[in-house]
C-alpha atoms as a PDB file:
ATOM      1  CA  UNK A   1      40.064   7.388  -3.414  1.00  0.00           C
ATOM      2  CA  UNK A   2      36.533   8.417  -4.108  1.00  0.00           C
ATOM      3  CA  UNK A   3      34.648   6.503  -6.309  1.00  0.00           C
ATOM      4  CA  UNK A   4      32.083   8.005  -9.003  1.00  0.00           C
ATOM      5  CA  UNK A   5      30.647   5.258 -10.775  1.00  0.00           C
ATOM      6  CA  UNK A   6      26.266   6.130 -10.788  1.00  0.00           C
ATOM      7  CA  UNK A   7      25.286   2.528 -10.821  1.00  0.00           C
ATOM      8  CA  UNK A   8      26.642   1.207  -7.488  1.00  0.00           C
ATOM      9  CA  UNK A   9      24.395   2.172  -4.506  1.00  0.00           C
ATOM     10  CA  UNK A  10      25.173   5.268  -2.516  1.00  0.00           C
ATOM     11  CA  UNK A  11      25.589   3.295   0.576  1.00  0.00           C
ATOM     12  CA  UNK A  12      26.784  -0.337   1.295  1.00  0.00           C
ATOM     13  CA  UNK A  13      26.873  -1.707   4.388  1.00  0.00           C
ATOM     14  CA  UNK A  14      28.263  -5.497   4.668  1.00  0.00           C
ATOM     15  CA  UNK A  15      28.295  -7.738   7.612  1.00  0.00           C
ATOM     16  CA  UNK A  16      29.189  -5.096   9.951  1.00  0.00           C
ATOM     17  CA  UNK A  17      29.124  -5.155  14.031  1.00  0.00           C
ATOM     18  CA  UNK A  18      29.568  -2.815  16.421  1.00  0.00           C
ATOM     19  CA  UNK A  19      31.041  -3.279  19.565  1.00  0.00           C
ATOM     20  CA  UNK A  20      31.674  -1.170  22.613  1.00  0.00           C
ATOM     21  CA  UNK A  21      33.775  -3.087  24.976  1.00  0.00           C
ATOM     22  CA  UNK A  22      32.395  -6.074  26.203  1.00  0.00           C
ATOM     23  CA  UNK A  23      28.475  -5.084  24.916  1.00  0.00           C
ATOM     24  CA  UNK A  24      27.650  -5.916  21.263  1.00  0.00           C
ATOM     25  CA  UNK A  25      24.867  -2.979  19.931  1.00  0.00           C
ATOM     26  CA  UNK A  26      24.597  -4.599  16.051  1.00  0.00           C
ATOM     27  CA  UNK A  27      25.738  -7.830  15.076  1.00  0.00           C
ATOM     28  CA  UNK A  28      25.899  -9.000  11.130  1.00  0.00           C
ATOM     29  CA  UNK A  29      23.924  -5.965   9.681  1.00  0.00           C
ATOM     30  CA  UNK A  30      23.888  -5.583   5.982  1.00  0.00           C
ATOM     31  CA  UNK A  31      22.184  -3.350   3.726  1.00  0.00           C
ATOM     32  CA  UNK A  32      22.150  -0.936   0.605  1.00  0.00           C
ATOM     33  CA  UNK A  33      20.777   2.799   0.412  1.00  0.00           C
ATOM     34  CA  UNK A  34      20.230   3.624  -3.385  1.00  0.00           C
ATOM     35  CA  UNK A  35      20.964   7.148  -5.254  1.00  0.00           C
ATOM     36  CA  UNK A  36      18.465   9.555  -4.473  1.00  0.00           C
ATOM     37  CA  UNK A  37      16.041   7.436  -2.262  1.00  0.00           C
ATOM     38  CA  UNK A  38      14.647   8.867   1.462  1.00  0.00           C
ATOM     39  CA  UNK A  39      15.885   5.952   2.965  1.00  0.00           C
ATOM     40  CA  UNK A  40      14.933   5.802   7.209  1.00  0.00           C
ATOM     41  CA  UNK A  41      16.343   3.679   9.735  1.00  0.00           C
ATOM     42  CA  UNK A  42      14.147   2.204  12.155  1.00  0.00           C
ATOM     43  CA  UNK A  43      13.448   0.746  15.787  1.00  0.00           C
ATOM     44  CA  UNK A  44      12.379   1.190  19.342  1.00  0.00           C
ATOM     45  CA  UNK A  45      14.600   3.215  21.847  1.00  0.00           C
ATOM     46  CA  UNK A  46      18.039   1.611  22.320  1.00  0.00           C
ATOM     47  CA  UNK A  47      18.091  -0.571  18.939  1.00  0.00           C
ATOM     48  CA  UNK A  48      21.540   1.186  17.769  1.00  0.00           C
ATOM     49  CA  UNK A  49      19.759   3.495  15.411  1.00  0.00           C
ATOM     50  CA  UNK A  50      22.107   6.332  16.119  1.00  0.00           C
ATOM     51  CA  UNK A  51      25.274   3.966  16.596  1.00  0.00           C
ATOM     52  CA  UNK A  52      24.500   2.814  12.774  1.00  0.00           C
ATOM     53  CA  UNK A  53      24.162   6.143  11.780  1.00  0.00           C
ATOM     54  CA  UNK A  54      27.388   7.571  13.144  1.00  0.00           C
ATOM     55  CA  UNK A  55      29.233   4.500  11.687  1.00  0.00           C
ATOM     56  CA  UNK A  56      27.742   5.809   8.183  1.00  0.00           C
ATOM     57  CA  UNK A  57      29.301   9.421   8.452  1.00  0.00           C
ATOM     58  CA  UNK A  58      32.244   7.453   9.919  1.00  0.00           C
ATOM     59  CA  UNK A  59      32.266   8.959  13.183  1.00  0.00           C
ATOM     60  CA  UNK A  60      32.684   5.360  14.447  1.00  0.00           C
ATOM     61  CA  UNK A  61      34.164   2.318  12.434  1.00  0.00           C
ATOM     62  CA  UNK A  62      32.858  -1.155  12.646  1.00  0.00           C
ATOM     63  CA  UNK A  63      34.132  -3.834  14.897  1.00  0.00           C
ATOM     64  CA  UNK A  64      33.781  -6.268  11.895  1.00  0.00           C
ATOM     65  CA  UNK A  65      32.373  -5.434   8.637  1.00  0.00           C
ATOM     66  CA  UNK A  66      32.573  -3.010   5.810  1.00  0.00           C
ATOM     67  CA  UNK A  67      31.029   0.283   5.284  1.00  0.00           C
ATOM     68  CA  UNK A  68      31.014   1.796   1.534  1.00  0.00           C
ATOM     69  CA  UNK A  69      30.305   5.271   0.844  1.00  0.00           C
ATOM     70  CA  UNK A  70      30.043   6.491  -2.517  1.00  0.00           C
ATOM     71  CA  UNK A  71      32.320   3.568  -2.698  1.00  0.00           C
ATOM     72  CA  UNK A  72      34.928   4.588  -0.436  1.00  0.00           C
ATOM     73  CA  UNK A  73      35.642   2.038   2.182  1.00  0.00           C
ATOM     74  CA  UNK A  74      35.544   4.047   5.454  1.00  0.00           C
ATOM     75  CA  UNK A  75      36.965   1.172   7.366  1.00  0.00           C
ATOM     76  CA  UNK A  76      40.105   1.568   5.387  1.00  0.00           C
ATOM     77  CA  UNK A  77      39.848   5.242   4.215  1.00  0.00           C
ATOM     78  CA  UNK A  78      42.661   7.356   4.880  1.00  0.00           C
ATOM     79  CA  UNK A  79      42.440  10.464   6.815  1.00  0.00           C
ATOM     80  CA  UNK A  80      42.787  12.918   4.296  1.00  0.00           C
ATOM     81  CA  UNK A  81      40.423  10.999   1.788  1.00  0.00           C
ATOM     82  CA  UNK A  82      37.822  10.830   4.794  1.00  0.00           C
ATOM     83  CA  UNK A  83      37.849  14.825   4.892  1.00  0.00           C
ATOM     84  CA  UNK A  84      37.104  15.289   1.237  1.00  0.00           C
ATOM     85  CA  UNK A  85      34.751  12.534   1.616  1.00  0.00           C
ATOM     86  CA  UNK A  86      32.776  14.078   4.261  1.00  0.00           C
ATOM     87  CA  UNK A  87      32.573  17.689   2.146  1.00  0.00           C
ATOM     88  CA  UNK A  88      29.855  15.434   0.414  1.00  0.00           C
ATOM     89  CA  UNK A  89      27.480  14.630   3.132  1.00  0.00           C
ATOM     90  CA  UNK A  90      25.712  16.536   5.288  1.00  0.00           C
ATOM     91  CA  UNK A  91      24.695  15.404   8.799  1.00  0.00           C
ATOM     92  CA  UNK A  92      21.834  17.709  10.863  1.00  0.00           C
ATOM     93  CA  UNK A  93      21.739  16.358  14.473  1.00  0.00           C
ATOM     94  CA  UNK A  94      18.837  16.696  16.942  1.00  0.00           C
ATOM     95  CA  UNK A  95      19.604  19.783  18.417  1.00  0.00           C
ATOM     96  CA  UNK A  96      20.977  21.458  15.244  1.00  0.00           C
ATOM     97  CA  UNK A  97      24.376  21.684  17.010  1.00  0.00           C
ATOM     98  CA  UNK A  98      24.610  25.319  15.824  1.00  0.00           C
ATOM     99  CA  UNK A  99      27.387  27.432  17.707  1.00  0.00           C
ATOM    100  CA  UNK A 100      25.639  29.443  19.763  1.00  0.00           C
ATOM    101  CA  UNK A 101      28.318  32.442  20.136  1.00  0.00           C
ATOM    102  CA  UNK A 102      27.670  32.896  16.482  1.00  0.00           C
ATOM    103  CA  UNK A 103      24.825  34.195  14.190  1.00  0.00           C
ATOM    104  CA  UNK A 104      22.885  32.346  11.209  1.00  0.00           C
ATOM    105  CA  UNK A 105      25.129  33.676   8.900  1.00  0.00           C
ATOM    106  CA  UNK A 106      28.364  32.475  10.916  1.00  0.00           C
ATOM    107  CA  UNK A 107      27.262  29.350  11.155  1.00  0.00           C
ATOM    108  CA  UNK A 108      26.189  28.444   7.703  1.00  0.00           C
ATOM    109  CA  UNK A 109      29.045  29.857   6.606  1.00  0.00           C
ATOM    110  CA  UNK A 110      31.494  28.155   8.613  1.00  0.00           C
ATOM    111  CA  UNK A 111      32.155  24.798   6.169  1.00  0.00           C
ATOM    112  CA  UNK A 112      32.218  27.173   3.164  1.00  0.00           C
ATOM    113  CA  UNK A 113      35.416  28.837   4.925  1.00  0.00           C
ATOM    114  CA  UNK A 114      36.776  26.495   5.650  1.00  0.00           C
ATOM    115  CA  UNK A 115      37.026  23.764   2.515  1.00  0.00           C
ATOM    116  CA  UNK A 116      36.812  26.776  -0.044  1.00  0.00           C
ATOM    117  CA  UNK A 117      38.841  29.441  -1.656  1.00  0.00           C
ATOM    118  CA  UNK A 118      35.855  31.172  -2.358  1.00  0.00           C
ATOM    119  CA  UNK A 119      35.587  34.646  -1.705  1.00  0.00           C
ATOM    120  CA  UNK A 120      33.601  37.160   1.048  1.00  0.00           C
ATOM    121  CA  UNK A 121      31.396  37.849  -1.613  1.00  0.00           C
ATOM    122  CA  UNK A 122      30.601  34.343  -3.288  1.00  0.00           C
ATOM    123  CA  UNK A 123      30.137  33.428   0.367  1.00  0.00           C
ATOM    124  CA  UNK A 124      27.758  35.744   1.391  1.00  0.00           C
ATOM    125  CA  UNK A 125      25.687  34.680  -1.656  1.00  0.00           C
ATOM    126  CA  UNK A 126      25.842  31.555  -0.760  1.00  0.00           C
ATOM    127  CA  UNK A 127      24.610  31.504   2.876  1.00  0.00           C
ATOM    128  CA  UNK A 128      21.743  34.356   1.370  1.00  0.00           C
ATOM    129  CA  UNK A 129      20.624  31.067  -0.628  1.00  0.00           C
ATOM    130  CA  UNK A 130      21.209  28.542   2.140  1.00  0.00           C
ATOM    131  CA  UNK A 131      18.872  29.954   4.389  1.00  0.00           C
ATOM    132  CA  UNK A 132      16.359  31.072   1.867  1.00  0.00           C
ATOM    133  CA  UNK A 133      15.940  26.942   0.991  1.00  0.00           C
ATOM    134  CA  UNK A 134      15.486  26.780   4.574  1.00  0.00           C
ATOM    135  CA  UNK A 135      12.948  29.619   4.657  1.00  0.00           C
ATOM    136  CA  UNK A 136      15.175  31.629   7.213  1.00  0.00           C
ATOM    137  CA  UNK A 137      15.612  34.715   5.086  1.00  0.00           C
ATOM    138  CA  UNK A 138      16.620  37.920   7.454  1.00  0.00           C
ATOM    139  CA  UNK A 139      17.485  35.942  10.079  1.00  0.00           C
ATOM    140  CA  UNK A 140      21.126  35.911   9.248  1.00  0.00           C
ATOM    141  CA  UNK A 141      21.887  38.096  11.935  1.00  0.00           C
ATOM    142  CA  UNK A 142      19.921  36.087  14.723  1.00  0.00           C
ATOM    143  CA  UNK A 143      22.282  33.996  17.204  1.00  0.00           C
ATOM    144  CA  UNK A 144      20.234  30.616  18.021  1.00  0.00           C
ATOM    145  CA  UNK A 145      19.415  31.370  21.202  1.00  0.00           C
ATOM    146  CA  UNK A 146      16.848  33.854  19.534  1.00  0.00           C
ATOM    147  CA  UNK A 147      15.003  31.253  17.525  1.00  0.00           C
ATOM    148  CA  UNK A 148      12.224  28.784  17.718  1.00  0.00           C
ATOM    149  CA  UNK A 149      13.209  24.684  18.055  1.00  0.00           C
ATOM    150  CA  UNK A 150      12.366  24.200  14.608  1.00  0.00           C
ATOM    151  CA  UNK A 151      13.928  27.458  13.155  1.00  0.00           C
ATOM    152  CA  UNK A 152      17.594  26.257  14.513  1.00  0.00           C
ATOM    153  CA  UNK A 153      16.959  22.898  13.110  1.00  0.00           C
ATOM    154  CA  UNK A 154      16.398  24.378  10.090  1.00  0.00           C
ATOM    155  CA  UNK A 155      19.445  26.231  10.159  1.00  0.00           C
ATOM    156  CA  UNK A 156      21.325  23.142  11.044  1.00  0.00           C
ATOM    157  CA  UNK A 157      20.086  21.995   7.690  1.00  0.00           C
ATOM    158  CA  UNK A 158      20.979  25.287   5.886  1.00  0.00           C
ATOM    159  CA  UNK A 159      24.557  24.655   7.495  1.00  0.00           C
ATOM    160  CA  UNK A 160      24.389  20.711   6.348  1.00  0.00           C
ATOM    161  CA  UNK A 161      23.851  21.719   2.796  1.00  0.00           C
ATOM    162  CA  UNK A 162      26.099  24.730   2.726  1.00  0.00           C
ATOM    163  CA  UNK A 163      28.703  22.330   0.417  1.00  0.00           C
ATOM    164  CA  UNK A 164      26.546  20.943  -1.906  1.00  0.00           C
ATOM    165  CA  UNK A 165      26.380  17.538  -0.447  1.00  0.00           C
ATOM    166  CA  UNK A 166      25.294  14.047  -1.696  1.00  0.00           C
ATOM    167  CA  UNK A 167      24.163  12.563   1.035  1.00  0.00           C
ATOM    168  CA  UNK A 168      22.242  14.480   3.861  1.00  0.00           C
ATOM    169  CA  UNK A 169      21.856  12.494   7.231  1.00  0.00           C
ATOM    170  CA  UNK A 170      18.821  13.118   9.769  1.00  0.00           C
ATOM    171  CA  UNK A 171      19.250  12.223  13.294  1.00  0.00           C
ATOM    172  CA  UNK A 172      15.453  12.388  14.612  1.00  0.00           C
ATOM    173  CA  UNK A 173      14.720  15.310  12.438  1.00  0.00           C
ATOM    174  CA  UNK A 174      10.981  15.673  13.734  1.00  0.00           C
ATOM    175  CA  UNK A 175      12.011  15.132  17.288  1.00  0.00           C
ATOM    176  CA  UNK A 176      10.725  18.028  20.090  1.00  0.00           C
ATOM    177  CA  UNK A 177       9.183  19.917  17.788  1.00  0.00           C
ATOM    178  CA  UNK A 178       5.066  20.621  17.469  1.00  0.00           C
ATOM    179  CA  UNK A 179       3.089  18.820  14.925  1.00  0.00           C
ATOM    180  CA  UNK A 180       2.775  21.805  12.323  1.00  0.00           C
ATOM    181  CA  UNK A 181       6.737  22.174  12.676  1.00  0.00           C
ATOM    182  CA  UNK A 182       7.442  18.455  12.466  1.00  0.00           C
ATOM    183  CA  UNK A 183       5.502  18.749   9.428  1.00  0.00           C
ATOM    184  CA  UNK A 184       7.170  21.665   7.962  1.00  0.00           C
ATOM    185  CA  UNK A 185       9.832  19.700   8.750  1.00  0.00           C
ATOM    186  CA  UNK A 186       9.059  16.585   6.693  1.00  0.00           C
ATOM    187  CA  UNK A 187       7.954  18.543   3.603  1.00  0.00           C
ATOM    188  CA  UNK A 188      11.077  20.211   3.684  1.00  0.00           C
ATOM    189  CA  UNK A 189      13.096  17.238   3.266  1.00  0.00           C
ATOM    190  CA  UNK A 190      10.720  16.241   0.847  1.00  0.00           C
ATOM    191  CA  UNK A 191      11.336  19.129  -1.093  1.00  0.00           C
ATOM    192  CA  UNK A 192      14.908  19.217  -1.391  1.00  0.00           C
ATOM    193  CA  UNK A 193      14.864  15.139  -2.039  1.00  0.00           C
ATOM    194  CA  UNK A 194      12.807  16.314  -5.294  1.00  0.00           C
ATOM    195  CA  UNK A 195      13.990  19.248  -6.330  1.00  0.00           C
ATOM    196  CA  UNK A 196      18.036  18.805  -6.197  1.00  0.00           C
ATOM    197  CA  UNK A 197      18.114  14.891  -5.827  1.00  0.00           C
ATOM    198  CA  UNK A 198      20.242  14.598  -2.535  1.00  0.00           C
ATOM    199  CA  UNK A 199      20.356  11.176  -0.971  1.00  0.00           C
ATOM    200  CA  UNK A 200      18.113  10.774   2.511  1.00  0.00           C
ATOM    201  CA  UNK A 201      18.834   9.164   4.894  1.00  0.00           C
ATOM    202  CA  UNK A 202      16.841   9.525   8.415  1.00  0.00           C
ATOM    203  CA  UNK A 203      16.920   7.911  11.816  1.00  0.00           C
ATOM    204  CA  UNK A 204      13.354   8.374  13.238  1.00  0.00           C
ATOM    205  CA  UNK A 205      10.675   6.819  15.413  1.00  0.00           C
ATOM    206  CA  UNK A 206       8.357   9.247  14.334  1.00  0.00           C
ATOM    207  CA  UNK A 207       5.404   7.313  12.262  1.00  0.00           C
ATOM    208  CA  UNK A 208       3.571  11.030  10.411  1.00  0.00           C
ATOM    209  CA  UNK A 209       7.367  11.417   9.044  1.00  0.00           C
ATOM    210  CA  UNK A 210       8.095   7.853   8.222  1.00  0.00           C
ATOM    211  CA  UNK A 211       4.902   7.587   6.299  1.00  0.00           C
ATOM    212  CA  UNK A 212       5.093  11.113   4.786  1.00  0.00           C
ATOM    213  CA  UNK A 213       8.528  10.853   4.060  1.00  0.00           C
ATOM    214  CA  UNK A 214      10.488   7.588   3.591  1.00  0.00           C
ATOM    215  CA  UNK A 215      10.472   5.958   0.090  1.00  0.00           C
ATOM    216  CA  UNK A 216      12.205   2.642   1.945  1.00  0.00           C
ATOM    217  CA  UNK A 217      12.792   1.586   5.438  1.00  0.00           C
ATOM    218  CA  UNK A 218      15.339  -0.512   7.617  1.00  0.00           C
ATOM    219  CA  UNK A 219      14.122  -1.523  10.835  1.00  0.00           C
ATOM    220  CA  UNK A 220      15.963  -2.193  13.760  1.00  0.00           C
ATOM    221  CA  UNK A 221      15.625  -4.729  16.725  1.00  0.00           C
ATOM    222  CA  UNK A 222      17.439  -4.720  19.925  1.00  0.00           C
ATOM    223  CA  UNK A 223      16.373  -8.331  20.800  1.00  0.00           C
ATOM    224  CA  UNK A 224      18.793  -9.503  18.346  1.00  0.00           C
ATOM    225  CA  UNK A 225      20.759  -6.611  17.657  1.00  0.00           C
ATOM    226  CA  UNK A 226      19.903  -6.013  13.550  1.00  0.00           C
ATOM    227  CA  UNK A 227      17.674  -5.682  11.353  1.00  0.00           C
ATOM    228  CA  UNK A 228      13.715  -7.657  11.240  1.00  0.00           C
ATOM    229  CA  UNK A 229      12.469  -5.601   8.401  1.00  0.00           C
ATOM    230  CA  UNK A 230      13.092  -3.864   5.241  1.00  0.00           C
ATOM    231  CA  UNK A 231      10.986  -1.972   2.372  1.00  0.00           C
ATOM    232  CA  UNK A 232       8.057   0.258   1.927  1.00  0.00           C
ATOM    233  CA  UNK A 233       6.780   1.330   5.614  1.00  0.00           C
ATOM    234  CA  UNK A 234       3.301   1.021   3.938  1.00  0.00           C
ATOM    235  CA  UNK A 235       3.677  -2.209   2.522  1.00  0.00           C
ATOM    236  CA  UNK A 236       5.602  -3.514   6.098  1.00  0.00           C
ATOM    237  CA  UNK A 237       2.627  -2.153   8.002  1.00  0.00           C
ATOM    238  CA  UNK A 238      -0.093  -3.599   5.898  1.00  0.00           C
ATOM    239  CA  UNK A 239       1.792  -7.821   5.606  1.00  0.00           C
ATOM    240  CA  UNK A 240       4.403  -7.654   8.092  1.00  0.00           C
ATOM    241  CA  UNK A 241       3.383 -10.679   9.901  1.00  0.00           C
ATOM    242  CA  UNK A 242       6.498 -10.061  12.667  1.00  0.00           C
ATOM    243  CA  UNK A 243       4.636  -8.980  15.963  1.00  0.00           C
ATOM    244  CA  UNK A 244       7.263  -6.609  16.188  1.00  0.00           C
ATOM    245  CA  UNK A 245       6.992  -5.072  13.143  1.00  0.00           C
ATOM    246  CA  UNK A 246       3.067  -5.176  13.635  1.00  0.00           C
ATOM    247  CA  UNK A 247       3.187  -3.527  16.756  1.00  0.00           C
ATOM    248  CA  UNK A 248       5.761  -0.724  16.028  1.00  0.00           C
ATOM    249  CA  UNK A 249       3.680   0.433  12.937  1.00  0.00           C
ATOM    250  CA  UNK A 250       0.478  -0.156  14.358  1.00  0.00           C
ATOM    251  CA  UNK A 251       0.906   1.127  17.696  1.00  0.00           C
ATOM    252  CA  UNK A 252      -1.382   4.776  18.427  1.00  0.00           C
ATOM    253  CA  UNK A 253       0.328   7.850  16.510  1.00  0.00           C
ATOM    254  CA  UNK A 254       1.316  10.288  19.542  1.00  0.00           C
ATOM    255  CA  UNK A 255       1.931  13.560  19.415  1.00  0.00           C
ATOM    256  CA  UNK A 256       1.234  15.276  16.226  1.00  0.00           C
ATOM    257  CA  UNK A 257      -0.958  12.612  14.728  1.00  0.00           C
ATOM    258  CA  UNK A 258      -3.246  12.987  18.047  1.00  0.00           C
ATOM    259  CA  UNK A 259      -3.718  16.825  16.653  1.00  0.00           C
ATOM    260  CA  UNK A 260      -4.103  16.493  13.226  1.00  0.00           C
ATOM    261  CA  UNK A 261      -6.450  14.163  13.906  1.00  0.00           C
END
């Protein structure tokens, strides 16, 4: 069953490992992501950043270990009770993983059909609202293949938050987009963090968003296969006196950063 109680964390993660096969990815990870925090998991290219994150929305369960969300076990959690559990979180992948044989509308619409009873009408309302947040207004009747990289992300997201959620997950939210759209981007999140007080949480190598958006950061090693740092990025980059850590927050901002600078 799901559990309400507002003073355990969002997010518990004990002890857990996870295997594929023969190869180990994270060994003994443990951590906590709080109520309403923009919480960002860390690390270099191959570190298991997206493996955690997929263990999280319980895509894959732990080879040892216990994940908690909004205190429901999902190593244990019944199938049913993982269904109503994921109506509360919202995941936007890279791409945006928007259908592309269907419009904005269609897609954003598509959760709403099927986990409500609500009606043609409520729905349409909805989605009108979705994609306003998103700052997609008219473009209900666009299919993806007629928008911008950052537009369909940002219909991903209108889609991700079409339920309400708690929780919204980020997979590289910045990533392939230009510097002015990965900063739309960030602000965006930003914004909805403040204004409705949804739980963020955001896999990312990207140092303008970690920065500019993370209030708390978990960062990942692939050396030993878990995690060599933990708190403010600002304070980690500043007295981290790990080489690794050092390095990874240190090293040149490409990209955007090279722009804006």
């Amino acid at each position: 069953m799901l559990s309400r109680n507002p003073e355990e964390p969002i997010i518990s993660v004990e002890g857990i490992t996870a295997r594929f096969g023969e190869e180990t990815i994270l060994a003994d990870v443990s951590f906590q992501v709080r109520r309403g925090e923009r919480f960002a998991i860390l690390g270099g290219s191959g570190c298991g950043k997206t493996v955690l994150l997929k263990h999280l929305v319980g895509l894959y369960r732990p080879y040892t270990g216990t994940v908690r969300v909004m205190g429901t076990n999902m190593t244990e959690v019944e199938e049913a009770d993982l269904i109503e559990l994921r109506k509360k979180m919202g995941v936007l992948f890279q791409s945006g993983a928007l259908l592309g044989s269907l419009t904005l509308y269609e897609n954003v619409a598509l959760p709403l059909q099927a986990y409500t009873d609500l009606s043609p009408a409520a729905i349409e309302e909805i989605v009108g609202m979705k994609l306003a947040l998103v700052n997609l207004e008219g473009y209900q009747n666009h299919l993806p293949e007629e928008l911008s990289g950052g537009m369909k992300k940002r219909a991903g997201l209108a889609r991700a938050m079409a339920l309400d959620p708690e929780i919204l997950f980020f997979d590289e939210p910045s990533g392939g987009l230009d510097p002015v759209t990965a900063a739309e981007m960030d602000n965006l999140i930003k914004g909805i963090n403040t204004g409705m007080g949804t739980t963020m949480v955001i896999v990312t190598h990207d140092l303008p968003s970690i920065f500019g958006v993370a209030s708390r950061v978990i960062m990942l090693d692939k050396g030993v296969r878990g995690i060599i740092a933990e708190g403010d990025p600002s304070t980690l980059r500043e007295t981290s006196q790990d080489p690794r850590v050092v390095h990874f927050f240190n090293r040149q901002m490409a990209g955007r950063d090279q722009e804006e600078r």
